[in-house]
Protein backbone atom coordinates (compact mmCIF):
# COMPACT_ATOMS: atom_id res chain seq x y z
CA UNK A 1 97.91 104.42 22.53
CA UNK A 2 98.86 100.76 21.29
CA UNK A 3 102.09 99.23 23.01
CA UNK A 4 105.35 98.61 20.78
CA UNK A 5 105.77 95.04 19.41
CA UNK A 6 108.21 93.52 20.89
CA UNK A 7 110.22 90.28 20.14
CA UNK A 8 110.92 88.23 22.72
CA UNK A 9 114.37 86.91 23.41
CA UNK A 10 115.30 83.25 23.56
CA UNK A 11 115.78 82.34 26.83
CA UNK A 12 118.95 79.47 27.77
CA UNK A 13 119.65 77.78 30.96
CA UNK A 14 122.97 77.84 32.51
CA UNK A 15 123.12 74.47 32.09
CA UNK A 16 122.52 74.18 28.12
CA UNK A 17 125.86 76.39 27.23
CA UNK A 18 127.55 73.59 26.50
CA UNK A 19 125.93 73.08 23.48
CA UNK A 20 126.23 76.71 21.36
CA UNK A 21 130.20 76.36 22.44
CA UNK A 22 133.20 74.23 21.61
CA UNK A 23 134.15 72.82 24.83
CA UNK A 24 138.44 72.40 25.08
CA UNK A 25 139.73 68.89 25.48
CA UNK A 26 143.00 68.01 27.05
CA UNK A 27 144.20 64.40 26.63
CA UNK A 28 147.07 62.61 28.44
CA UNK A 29 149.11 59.88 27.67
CA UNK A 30 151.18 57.74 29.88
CA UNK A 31 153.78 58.85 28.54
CA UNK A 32 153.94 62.30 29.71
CA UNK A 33 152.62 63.66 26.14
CA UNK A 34 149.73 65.91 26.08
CA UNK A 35 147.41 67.35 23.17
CA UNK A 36 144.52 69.53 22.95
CA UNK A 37 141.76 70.52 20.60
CA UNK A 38 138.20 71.39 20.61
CA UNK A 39 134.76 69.95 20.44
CA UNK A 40 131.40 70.52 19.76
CA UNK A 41 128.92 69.34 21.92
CA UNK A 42 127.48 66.52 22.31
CA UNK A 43 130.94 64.89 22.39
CA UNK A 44 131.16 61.51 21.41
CA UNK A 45 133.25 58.95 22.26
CA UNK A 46 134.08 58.43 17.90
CA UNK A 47 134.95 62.06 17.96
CA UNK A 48 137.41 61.94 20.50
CA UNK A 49 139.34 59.08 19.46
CA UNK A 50 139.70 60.37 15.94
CA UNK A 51 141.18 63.41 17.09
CA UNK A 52 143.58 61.69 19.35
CA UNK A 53 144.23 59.32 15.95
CA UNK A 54 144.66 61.87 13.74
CA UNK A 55 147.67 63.43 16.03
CA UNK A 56 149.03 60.34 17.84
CA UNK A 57 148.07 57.53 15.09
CA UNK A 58 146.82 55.24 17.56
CA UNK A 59 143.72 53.27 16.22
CA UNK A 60 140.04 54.31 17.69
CA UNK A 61 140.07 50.30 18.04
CA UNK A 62 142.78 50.36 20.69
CA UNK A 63 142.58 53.50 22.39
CA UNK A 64 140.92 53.24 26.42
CA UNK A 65 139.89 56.61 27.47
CA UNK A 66 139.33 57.43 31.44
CA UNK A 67 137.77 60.56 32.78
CA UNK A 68 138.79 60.76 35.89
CA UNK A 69 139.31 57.09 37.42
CA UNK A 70 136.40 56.30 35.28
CA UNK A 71 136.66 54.06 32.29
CA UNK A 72 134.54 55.42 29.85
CA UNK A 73 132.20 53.41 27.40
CA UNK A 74 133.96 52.28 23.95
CA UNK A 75 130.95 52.75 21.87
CA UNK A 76 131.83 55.78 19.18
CA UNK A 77 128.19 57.00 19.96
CA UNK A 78 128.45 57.29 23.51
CA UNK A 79 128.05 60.95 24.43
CA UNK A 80 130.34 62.32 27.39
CA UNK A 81 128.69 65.14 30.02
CA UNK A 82 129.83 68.67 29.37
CA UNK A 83 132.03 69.02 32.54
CA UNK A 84 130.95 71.97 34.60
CA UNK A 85 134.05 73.53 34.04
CA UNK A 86 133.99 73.32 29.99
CA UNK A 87 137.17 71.86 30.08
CA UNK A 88 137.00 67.87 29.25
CA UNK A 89 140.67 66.35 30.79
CA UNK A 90 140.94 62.94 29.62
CA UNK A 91 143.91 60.30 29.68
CA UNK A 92 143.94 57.75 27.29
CA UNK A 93 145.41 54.12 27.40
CA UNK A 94 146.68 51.74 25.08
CA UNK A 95 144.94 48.38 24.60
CA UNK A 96 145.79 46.51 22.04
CA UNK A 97 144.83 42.84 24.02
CA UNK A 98 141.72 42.48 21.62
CA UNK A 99 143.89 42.84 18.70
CA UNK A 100 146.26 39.96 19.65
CA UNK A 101 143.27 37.77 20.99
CA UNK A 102 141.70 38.07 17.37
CA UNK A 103 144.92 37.16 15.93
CA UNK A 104 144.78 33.32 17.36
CA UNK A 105 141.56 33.26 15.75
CA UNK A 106 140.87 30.28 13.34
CA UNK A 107 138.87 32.70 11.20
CA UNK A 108 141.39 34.37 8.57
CA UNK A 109 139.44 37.55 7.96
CA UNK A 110 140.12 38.51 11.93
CA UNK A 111 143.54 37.60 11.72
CA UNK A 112 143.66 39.90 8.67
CA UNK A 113 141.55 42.61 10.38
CA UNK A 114 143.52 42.69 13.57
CA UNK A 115 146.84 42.75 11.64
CA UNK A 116 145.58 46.25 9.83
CA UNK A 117 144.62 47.60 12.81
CA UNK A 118 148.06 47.08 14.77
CA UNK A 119 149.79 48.34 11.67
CA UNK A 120 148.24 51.67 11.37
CA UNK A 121 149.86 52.74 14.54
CA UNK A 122 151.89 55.88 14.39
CA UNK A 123 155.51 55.48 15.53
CA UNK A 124 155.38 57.58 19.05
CA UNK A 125 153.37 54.65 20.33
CA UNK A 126 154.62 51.52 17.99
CA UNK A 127 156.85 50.22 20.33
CA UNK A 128 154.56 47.92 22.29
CA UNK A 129 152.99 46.60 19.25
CA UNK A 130 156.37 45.70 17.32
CA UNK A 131 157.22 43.80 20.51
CA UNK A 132 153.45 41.79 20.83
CA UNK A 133 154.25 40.93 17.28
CA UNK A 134 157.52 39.43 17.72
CA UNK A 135 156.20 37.15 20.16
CA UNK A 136 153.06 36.47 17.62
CA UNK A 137 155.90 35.43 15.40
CA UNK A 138 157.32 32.54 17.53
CA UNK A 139 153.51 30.88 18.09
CA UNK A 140 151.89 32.33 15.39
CA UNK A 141 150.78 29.46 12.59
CA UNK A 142 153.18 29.27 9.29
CA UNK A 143 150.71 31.03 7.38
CA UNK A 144 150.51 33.85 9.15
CA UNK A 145 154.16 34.52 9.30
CA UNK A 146 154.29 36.53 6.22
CA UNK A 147 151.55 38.50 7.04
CA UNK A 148 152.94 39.47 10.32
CA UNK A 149 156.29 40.41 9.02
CA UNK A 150 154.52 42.85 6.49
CA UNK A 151 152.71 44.40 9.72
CA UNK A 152 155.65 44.69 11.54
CA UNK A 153 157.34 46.35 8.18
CA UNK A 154 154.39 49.15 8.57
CA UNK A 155 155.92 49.98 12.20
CA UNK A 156 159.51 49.90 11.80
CA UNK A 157 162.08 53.12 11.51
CA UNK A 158 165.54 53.40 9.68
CA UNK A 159 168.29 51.75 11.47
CA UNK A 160 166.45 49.07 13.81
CA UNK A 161 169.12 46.25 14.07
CA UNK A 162 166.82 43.80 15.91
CA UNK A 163 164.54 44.00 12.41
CA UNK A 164 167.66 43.34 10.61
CA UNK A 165 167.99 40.27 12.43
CA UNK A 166 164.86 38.95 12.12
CA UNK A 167 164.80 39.55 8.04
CA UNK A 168 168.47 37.64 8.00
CA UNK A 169 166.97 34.90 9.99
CA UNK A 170 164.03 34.32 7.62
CA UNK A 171 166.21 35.15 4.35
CA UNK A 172 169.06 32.52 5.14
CA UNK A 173 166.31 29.73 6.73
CA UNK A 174 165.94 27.24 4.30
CA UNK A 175 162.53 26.47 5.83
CA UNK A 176 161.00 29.50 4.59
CA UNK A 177 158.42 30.16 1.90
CA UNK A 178 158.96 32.11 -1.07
CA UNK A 179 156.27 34.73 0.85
CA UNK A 180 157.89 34.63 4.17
CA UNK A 181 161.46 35.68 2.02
CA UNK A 182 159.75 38.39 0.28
CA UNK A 183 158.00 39.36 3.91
CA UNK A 184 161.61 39.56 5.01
CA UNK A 185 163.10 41.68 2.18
CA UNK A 186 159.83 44.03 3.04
CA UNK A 187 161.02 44.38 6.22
CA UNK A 188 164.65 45.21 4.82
CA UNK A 189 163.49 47.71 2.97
CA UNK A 190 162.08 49.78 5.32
CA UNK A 191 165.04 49.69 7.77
CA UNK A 192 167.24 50.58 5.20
CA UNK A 193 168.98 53.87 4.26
CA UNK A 194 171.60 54.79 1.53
CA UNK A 195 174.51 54.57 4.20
CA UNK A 196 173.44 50.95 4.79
CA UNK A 197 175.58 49.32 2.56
CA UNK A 198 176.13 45.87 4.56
CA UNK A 199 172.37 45.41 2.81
CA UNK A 200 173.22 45.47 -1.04
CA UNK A 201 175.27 41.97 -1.38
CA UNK A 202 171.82 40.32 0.68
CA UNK A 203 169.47 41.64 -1.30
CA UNK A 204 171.27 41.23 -4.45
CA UNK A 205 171.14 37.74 -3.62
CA UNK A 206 167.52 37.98 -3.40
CA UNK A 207 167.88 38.60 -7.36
CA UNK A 208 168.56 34.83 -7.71
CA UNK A 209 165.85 33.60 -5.53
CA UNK A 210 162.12 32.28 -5.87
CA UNK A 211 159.78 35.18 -8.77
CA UNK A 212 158.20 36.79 -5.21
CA UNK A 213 161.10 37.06 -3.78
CA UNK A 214 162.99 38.89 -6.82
CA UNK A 215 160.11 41.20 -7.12
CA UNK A 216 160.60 42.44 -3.94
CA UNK A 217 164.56 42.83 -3.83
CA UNK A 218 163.66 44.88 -7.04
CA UNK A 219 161.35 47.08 -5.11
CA UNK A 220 164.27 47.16 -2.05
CA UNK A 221 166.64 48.13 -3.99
CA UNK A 222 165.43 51.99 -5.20
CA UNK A 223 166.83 53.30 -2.10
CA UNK A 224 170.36 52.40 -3.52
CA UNK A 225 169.72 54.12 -6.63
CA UNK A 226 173.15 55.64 -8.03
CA UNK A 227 174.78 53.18 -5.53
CA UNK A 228 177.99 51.92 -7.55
CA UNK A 229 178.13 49.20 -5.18
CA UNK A 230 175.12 48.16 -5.69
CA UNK A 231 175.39 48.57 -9.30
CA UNK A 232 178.40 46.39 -9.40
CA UNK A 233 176.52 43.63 -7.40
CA UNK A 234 173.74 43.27 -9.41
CA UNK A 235 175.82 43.38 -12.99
CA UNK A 236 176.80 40.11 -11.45
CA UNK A 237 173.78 38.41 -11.66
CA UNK A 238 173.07 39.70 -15.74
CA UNK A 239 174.99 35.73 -16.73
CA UNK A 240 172.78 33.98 -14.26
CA UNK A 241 171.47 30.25 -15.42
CA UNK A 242 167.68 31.06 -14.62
CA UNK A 243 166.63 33.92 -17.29
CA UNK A 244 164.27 34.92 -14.16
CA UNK A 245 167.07 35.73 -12.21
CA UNK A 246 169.04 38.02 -15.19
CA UNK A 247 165.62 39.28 -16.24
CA UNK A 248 165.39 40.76 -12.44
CA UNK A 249 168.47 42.20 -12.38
CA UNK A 250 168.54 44.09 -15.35
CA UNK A 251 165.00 45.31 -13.84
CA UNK A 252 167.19 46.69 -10.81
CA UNK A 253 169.42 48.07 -12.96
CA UNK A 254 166.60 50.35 -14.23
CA UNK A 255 166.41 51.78 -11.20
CA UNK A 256 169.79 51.74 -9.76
CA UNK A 257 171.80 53.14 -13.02
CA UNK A 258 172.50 56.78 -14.19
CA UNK A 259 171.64 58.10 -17.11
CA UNK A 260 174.54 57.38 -19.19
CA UNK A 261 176.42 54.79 -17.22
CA UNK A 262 178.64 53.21 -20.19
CA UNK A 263 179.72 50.50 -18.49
CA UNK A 264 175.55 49.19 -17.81
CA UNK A 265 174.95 50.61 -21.30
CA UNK A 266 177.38 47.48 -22.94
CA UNK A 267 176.50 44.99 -20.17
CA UNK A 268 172.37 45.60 -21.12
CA UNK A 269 173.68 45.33 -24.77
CA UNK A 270 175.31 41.94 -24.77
CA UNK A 271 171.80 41.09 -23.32
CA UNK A 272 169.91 41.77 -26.42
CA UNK A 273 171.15 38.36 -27.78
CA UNK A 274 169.91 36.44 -24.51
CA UNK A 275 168.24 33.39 -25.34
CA UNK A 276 165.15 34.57 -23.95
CA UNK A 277 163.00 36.77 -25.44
CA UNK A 278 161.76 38.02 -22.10
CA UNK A 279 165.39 38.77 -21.01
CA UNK A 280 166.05 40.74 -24.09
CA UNK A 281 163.22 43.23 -24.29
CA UNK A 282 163.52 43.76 -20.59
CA UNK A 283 166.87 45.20 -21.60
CA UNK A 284 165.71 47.20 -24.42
CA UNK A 285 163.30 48.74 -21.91
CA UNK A 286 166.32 49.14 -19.45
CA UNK A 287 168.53 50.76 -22.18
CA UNK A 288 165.77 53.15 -22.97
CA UNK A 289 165.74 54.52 -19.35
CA UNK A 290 169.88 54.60 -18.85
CA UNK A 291 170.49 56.06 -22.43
CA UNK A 292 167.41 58.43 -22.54
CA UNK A 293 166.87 57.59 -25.94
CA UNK A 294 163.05 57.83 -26.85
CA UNK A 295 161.02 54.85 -27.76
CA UNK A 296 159.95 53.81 -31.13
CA UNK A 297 156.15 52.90 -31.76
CA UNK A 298 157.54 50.06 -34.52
CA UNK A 299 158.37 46.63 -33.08
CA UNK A 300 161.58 45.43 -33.38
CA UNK A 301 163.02 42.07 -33.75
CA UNK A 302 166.90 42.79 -34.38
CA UNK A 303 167.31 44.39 -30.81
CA UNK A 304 170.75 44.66 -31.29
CA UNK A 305 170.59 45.79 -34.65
CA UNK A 306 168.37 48.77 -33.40
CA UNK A 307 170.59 50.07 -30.49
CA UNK A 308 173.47 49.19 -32.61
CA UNK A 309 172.50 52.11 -34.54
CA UNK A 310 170.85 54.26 -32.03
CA UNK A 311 174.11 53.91 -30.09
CA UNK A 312 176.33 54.98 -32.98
CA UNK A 313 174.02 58.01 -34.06
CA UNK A 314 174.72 59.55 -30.32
């Protein structure tokens, strides 16, 4: 009689597991914290550091990985051996030395690169940077000032008080650019919270300063929105000399009023006479937003004609 077919079975070598599983993947950090995910083989160097990124936010560009005592290569295509134990236990180290060697460079676009880089750090592990960066600051060449200050913006939590510092210091120099001031506001806003009222009278003052520098206090001031304090201190600024100066502040009062507010509705009236036209349609777009009142395809020229009206209809 004729033997069965049979089909053979593939046959795999002990040593070529690795590759049909996920192998697990401890990493350390320095500072006592610990993750863990999985892998396919091969596992590459890129593969690793974008899972540590992706749950400690520290850039592939500055992360040192050691197996063992051994430094392992940087190159994202490097492949690591399977350990014989399927268990990969790595610790990783921050370097960020390369990053503040490119930014001495002459060449702008590394200076620019570098300053990305160090401000996509995640806050567990900011620290060091925000500190490297302060002393970039005091060396660092006048143009790059501003830039650095927005990096260092990227990094910083609620409540710092040494950031606070440093924006006062480049808000009251007189030295400073227009840029470096609205670097500093930047950084103001992002240490900022609605309790921190010492900030409203500074950056209400920023209202009166250089266009950049409005534009930002503008932007700043959103987390004080409802603030009557910070209502108040802008309204103070809508008789200003410089038109760009009232035409910020009724911008800020956009954001910052209530629906309703009576006592913004009559100041961002008497503005619909201002001598500038820029001045007065900004407050016709301001009234808009604090009255609700919808707005009218037709253009018109007798602005306070027109809310005259509207206002007396409600």
């Amino acid at each position: 009689s004729r033997c069965p077919k049979v089909t053979p079975i593939p046959y795999s070598h002990p040593s070529l597991v690795c590759i049909s599983m996920a192998i697990p993947v401890v990493v350390l950090a320095i500072t006592g914290d610990e993750i863990q995910f999985n892998v396919e083989p091969p596992i590459k160097i890129g593969t690793l550091k974008q899972h540590i990124f992706t749950t400690w936010v520290v850039p592939p560009e500055c992360q040192q990985l050691l197996l063992g005592n051994q430094l392992l290569e940087p190159a994202s295509d490097h492949v690591v051996d399977c350990p014989p134990d399927d268990t990969l236990v790595l610790t990783m180290l921050l370097s960020i030395e390369g990053q503040l060697a490119s930014l001495k460079s002459e060449s702008s676009w590394q200076t620019d690169k570098a300053l990305r880089i160090l401000g996509s750090f995640g806050s567990k592990f900011s620290r060091p940077v925000l500190g490297a960066l302060q002393e970039h600051l005091n060396t660092c060449r006048r143009t790059e000032v501003a830039k650095t200050l927005r990096t260092m913006a990227e990094l910083l939590q609620p409540g710092d008080e040494f950031a606070m510092t440093l924006a006062n210091q480049y808000l009251h120099d007189t030295t400073s650019t227009g840029d470096m001031q609205a670097a500093a506001v930047t950084v103001l806003a992002k240490i900022m919270s609605e309790e921190n009222t010492s900030a409203i009278s500074l950056l209400s003052h920023c209202l009166t300063q250089s266009a950049v520098v409005r534009v930002a206090a503008v932007n700043a001031l959103h987390v004080f929105a409802g603030n009557e304090q910070a209502v108040l201190a802008v309204r103070q600024h809508l008789d200003h000399p410089d038109f760009g100066s009232r035409y910020s502040a009724i911008q800020a009062l956009q954001v910052l009023s209530e629906k309703g507010d009576e006592d913004v509705i009559s100041d961002l009236c008497k503005c619909l006479i201002d001598k500038d036209p820029n001045v007065r349609f900004a407050a016709d777009t301001a009234l808009h937003h604090v009255t609700g009142h919808p707005h009218e395809e037709d253009t018109h020229h007798d602005l306070r004609g027109k809310w005259t009206r509207a206002l007396r209809a409600c």
